[in-house]
PDB file of N, CA and C in Angstrom:
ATOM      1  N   UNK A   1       2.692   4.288  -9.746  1.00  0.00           N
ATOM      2  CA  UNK A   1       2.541   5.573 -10.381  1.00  0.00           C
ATOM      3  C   UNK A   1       3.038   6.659  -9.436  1.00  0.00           C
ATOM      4  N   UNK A   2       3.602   7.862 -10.388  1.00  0.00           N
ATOM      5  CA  UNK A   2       4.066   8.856  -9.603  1.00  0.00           C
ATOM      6  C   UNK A   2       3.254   9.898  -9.084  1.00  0.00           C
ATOM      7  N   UNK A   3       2.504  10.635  -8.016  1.00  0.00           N
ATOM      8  CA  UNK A   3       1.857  11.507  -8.511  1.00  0.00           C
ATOM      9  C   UNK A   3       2.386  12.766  -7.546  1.00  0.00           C
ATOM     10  N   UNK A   4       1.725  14.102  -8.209  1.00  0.00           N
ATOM     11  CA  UNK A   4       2.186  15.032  -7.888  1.00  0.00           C
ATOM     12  C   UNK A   4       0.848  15.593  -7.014  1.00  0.00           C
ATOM     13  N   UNK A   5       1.543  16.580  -5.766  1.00  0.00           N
ATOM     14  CA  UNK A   5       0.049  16.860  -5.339  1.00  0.00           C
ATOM     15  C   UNK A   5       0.420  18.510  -5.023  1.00  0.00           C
ATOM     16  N   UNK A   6      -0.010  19.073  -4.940  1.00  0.00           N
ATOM     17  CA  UNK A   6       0.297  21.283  -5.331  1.00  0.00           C
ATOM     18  C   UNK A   6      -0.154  21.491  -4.620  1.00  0.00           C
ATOM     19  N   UNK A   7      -0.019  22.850  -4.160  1.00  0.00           N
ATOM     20  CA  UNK A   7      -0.810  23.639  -3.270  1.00  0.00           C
ATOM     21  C   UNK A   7      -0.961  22.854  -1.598  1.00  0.00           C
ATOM     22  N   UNK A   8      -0.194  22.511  -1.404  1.00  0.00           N
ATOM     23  CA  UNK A   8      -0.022  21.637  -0.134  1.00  0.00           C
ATOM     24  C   UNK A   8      -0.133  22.953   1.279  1.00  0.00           C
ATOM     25  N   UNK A   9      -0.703  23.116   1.857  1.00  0.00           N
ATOM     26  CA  UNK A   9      -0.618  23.741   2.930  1.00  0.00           C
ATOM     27  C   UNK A   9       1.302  23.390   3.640  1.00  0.00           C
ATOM     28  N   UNK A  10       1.520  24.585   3.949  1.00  0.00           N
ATOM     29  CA  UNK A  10       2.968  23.842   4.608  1.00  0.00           C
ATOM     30  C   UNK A  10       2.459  22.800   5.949  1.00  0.00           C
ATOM     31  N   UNK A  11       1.182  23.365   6.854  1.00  0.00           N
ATOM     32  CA  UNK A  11       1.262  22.548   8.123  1.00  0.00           C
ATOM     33  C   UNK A  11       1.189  21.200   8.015  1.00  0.00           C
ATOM     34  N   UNK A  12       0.927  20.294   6.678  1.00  0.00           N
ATOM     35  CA  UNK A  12       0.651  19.164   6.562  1.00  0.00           C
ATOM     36  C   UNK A  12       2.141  18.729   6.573  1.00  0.00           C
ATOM     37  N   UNK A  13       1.822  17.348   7.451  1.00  0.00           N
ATOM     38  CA  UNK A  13       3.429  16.523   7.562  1.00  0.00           C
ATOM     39  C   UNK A  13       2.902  15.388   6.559  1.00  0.00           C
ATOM     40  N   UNK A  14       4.101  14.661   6.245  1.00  0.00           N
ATOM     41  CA  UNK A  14       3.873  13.295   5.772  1.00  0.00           C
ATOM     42  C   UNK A  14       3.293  12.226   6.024  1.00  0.00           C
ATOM     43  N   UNK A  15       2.807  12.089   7.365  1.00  0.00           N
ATOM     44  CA  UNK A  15       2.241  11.116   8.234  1.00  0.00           C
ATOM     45  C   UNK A  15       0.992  11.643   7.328  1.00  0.00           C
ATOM     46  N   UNK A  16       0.198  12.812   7.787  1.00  0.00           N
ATOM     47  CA  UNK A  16      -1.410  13.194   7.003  1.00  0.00           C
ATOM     48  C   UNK A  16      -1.383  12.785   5.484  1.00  0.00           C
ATOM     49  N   UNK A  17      -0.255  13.171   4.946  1.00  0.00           N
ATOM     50  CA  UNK A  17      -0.296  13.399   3.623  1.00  0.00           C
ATOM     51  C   UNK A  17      -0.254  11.451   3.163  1.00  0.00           C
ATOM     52  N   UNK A  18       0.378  10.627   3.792  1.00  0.00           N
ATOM     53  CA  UNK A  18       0.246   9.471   3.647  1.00  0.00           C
ATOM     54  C   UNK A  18      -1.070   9.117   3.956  1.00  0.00           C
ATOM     55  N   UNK A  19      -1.942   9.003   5.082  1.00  0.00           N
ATOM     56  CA  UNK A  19      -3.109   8.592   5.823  1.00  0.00           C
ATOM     57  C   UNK A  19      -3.756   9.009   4.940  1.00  0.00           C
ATOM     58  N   UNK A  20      -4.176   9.836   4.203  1.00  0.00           N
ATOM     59  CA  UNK A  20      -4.965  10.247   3.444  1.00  0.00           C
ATOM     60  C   UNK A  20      -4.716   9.902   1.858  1.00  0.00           C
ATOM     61  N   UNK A  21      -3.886   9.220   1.185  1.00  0.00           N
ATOM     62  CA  UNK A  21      -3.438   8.103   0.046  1.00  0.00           C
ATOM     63  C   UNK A  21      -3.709   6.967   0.280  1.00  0.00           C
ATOM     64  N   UNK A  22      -3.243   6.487   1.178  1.00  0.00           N
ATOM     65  CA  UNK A  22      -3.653   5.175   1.904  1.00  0.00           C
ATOM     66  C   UNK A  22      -5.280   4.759   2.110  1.00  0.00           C
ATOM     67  N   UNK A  23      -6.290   5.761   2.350  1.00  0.00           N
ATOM     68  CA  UNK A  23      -7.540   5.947   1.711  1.00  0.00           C
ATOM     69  C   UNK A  23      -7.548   5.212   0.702  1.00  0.00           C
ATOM     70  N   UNK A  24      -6.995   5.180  -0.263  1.00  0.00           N
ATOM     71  CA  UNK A  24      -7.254   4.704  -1.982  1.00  0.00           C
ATOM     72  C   UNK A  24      -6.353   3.830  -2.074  1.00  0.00           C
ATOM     73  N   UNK A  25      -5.359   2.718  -1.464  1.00  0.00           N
ATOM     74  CA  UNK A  25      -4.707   1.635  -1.495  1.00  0.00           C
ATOM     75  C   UNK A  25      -3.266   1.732  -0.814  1.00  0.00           C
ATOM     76  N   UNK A  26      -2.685   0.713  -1.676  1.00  0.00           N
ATOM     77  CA  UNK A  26      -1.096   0.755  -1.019  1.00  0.00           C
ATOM     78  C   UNK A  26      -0.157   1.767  -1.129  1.00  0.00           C
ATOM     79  N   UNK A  27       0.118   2.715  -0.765  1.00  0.00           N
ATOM     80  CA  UNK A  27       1.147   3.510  -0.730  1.00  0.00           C
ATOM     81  C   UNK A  27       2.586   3.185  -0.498  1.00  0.00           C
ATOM     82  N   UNK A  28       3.397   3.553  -1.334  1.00  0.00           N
ATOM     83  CA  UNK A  28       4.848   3.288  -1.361  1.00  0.00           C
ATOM     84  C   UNK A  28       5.465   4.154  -0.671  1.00  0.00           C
ATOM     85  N   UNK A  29       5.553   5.515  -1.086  1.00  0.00           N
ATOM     86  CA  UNK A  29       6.269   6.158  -0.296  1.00  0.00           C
ATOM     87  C   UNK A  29       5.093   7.601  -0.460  1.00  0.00           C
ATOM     88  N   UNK A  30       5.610   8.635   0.720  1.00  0.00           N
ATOM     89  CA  UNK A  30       4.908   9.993   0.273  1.00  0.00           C
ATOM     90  C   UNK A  30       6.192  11.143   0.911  1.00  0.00           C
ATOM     91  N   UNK A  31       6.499  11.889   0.219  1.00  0.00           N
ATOM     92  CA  UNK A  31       7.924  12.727   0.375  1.00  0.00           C
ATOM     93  C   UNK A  31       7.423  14.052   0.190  1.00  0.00           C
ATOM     94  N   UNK A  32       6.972  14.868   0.836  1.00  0.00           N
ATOM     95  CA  UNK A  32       6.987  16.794   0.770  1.00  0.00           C
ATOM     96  C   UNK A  32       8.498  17.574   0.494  1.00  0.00           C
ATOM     97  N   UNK A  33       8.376  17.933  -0.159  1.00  0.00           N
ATOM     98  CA  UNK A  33       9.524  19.061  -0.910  1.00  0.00           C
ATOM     99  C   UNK A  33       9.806  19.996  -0.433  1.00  0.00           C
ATOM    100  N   UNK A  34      11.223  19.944   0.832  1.00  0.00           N
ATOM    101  CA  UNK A  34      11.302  20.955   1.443  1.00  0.00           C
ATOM    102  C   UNK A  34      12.100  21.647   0.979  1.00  0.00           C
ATOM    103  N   UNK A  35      12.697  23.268   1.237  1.00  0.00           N
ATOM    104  CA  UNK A  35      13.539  23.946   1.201  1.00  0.00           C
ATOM    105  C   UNK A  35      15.166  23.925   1.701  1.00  0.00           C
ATOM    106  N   UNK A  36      16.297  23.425   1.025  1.00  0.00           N
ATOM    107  CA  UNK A  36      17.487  22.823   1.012  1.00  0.00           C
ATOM    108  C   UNK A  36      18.091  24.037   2.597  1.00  0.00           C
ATOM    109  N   UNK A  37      17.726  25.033   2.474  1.00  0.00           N
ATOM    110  CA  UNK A  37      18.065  26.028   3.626  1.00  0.00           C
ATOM    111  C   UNK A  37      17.598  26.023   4.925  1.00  0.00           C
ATOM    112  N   UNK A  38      16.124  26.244   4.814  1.00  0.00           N
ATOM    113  CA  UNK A  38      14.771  25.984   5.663  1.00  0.00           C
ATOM    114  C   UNK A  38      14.637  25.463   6.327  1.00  0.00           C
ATOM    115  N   UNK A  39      14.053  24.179   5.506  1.00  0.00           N
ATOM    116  CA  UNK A  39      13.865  23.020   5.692  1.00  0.00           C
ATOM    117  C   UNK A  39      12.011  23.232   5.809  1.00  0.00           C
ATOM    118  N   UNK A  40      11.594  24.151   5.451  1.00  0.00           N
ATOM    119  CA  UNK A  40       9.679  24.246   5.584  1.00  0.00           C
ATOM    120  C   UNK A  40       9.801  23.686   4.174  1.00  0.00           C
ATOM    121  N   UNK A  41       8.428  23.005   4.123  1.00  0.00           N
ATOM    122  CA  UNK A  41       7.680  22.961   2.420  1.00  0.00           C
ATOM    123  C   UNK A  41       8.033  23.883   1.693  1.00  0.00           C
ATOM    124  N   UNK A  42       8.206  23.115   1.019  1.00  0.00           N
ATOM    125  CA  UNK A  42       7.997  24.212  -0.722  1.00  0.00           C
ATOM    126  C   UNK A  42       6.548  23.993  -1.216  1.00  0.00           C
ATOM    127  N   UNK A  43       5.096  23.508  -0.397  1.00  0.00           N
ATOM    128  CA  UNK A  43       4.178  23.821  -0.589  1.00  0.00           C
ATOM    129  C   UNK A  43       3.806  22.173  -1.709  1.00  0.00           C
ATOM    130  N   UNK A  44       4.334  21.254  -2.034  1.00  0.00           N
ATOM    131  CA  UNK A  44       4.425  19.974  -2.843  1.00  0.00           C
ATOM    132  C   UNK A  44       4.792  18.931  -2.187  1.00  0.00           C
ATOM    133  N   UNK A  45       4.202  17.564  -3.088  1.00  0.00           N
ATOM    134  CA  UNK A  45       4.492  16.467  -2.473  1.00  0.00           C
ATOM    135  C   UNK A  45       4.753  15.925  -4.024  1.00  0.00           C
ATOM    136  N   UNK A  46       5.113  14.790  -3.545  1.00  0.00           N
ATOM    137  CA  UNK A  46       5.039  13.310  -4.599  1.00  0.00           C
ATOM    138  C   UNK A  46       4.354  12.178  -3.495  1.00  0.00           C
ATOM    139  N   UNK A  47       4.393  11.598  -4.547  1.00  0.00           N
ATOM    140  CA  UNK A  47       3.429   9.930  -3.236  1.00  0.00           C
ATOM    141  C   UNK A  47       3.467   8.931  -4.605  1.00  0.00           C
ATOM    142  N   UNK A  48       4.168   7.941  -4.118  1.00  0.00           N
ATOM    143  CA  UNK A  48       3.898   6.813  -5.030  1.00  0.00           C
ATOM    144  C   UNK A  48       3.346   5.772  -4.624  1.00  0.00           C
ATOM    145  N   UNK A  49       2.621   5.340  -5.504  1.00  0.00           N
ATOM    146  CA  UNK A  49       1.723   4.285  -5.326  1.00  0.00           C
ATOM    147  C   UNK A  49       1.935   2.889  -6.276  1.00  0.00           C
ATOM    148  N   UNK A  50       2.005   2.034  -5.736  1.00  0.00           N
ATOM    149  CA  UNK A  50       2.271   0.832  -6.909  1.00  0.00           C
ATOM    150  C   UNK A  50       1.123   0.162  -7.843  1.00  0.00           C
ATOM    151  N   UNK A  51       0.243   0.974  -7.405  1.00  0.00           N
ATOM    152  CA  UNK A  51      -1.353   0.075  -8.414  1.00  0.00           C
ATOM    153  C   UNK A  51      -1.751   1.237  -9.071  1.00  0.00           C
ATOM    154  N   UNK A  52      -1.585   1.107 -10.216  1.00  0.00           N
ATOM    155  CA  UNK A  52      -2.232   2.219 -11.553  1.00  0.00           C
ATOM    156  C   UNK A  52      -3.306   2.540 -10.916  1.00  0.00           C
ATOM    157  N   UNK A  53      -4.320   1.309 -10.844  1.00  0.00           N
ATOM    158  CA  UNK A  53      -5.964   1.614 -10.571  1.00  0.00           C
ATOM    159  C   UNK A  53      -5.944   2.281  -9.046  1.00  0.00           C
ATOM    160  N   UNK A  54      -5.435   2.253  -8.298  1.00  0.00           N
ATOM    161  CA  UNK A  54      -5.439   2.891  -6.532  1.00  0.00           C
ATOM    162  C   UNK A  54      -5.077   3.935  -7.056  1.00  0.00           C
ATOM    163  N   UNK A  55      -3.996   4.365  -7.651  1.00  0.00           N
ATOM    164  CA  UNK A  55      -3.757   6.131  -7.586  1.00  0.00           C
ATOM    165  C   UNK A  55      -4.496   6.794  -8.125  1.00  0.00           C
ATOM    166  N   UNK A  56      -4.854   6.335  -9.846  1.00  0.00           N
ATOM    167  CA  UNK A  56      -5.864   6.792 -10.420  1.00  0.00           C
ATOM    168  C   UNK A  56      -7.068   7.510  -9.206  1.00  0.00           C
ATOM    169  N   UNK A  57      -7.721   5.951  -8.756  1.00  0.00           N
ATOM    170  CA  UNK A  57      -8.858   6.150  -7.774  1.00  0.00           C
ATOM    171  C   UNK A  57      -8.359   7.505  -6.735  1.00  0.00           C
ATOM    172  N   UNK A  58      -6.857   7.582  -6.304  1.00  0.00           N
ATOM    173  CA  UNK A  58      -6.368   8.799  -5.322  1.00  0.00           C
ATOM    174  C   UNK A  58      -6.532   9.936  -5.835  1.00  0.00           C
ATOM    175  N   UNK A  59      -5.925  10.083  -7.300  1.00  0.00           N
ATOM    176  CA  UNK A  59      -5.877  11.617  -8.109  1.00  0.00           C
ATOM    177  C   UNK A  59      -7.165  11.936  -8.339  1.00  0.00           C
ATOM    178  N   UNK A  60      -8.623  11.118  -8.545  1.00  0.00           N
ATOM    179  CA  UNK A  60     -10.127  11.649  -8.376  1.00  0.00           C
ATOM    180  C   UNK A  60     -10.158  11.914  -7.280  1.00  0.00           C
ATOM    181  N   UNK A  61      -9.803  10.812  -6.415  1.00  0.00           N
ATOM    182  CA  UNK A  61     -10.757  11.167  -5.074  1.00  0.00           C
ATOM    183  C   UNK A  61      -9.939  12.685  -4.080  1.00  0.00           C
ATOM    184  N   UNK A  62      -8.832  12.757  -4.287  1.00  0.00           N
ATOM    185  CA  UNK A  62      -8.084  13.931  -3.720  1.00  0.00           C
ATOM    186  C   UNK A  62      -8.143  14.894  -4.199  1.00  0.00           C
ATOM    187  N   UNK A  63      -8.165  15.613  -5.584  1.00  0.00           N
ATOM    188  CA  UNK A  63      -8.210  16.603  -6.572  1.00  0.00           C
ATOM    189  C   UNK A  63      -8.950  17.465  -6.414  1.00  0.00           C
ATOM    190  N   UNK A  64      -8.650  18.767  -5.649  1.00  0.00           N
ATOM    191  CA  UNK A  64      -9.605  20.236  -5.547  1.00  0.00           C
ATOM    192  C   UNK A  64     -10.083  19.770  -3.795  1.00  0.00           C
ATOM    193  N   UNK A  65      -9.584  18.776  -3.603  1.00  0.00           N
ATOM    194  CA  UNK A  65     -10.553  18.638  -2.012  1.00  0.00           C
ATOM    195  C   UNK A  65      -9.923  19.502  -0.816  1.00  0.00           C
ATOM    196  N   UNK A  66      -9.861  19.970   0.573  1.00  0.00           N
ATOM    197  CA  UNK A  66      -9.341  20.838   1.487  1.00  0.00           C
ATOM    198  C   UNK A  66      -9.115  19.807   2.504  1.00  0.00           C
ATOM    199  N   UNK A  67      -7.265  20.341   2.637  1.00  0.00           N
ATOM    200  CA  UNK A  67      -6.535  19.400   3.155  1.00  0.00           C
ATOM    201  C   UNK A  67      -5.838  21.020   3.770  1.00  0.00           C
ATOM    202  N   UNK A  68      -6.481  21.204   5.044  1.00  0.00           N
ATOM    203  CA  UNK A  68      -5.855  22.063   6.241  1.00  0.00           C
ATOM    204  C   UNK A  68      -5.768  23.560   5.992  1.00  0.00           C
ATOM    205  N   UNK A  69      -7.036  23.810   5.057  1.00  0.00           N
ATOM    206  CA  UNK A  69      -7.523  24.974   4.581  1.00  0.00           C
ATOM    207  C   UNK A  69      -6.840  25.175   3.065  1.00  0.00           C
ATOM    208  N   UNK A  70      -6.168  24.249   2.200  1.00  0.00           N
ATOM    209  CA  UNK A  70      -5.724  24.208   1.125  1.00  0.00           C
ATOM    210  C   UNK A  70      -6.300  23.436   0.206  1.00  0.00           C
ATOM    211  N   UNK A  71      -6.726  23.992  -1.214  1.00  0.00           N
ATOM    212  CA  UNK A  71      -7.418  23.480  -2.168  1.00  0.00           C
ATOM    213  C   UNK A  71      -6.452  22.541  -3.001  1.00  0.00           C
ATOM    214  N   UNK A  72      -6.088  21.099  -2.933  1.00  0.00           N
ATOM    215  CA  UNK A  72      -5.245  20.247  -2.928  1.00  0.00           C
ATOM    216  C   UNK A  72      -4.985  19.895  -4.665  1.00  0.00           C
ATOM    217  N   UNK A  73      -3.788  20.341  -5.552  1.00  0.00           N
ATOM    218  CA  UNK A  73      -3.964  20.008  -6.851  1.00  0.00           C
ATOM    219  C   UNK A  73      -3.437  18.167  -6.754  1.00  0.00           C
ATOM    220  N   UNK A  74      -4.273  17.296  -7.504  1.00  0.00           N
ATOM    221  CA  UNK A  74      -3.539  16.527  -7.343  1.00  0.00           C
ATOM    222  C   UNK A  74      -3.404  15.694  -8.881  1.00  0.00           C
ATOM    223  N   UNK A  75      -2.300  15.351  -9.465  1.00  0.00           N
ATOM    224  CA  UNK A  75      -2.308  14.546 -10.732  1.00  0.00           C
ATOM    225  C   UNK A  75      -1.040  14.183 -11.090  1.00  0.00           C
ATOM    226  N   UNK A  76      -1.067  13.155 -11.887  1.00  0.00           N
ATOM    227  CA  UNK A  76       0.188  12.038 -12.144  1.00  0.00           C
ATOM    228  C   UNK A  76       1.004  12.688 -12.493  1.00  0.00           C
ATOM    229  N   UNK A  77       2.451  12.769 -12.232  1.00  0.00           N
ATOM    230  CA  UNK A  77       3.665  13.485 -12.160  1.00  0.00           C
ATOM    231  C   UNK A  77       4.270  13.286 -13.018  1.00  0.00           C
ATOM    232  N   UNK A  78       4.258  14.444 -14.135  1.00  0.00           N
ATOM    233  CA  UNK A  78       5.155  14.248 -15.248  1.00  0.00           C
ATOM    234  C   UNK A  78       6.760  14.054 -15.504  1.00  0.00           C
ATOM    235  N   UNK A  79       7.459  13.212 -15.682  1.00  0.00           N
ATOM    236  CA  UNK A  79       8.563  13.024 -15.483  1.00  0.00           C
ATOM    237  C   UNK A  79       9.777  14.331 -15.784  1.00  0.00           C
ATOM    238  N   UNK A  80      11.094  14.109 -14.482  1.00  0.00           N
ATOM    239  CA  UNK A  80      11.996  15.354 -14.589  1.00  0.00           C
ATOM    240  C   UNK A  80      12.477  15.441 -16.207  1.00  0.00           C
ATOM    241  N   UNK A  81      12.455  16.716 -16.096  1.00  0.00           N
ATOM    242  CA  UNK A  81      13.429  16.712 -17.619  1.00  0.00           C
ATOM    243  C   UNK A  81      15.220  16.635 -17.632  1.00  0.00           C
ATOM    244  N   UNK A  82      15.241  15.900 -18.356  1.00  0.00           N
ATOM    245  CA  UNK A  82      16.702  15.499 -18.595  1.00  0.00           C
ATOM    246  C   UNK A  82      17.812  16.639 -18.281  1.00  0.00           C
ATOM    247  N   UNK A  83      18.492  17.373 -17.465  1.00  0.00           N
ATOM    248  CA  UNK A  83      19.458  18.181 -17.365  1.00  0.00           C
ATOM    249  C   UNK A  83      20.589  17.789 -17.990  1.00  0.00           C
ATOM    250  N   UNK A  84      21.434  19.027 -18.980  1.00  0.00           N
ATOM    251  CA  UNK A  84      22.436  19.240 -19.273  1.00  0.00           C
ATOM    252  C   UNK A  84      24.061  19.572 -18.148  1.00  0.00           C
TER     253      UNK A  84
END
């Protein structure tokens, strides 16, 4: 499953943002959304997980919790929309 997680504090790296999925099972990958110029957060992640039931268990157990003074949105990632 795909999930989306908001409101990401920028100071969080991927290493935290993994360690803290990994809490709730196998983690596939976890990728923060940086700025193509920048290169800081755009404040988002994705994190995929390969067990329905582990992410599920991640998107409760992570959702509204404080991850580096940030109130963490977290829920299954609705797929991109098709571009023209």
């Amino acid at each position: 499953m795909n999930i989306y997680v908001g409101n990401l504090p920028r100071e969080v790296t991927e290493t935290e943002l993994l360690e803290a999925f990994q809490a709730f099972g196998e983690v596939a990958s976890a990728k923060i959304i940086t700025d193509k110029l920048s290169g800081e957060s755009r404040g988002f992640a994705f994190v995929e997980m390969p067990t329905d039931d582990e992410a599920e268990k991640a998107i409760t157990g992570l959702n509204e919790t404080d991850m580096k003074g940030g109130t963490l949105n977290v829920n299954k990632a609705r797929p991109r929309p098709d571009r023209d």
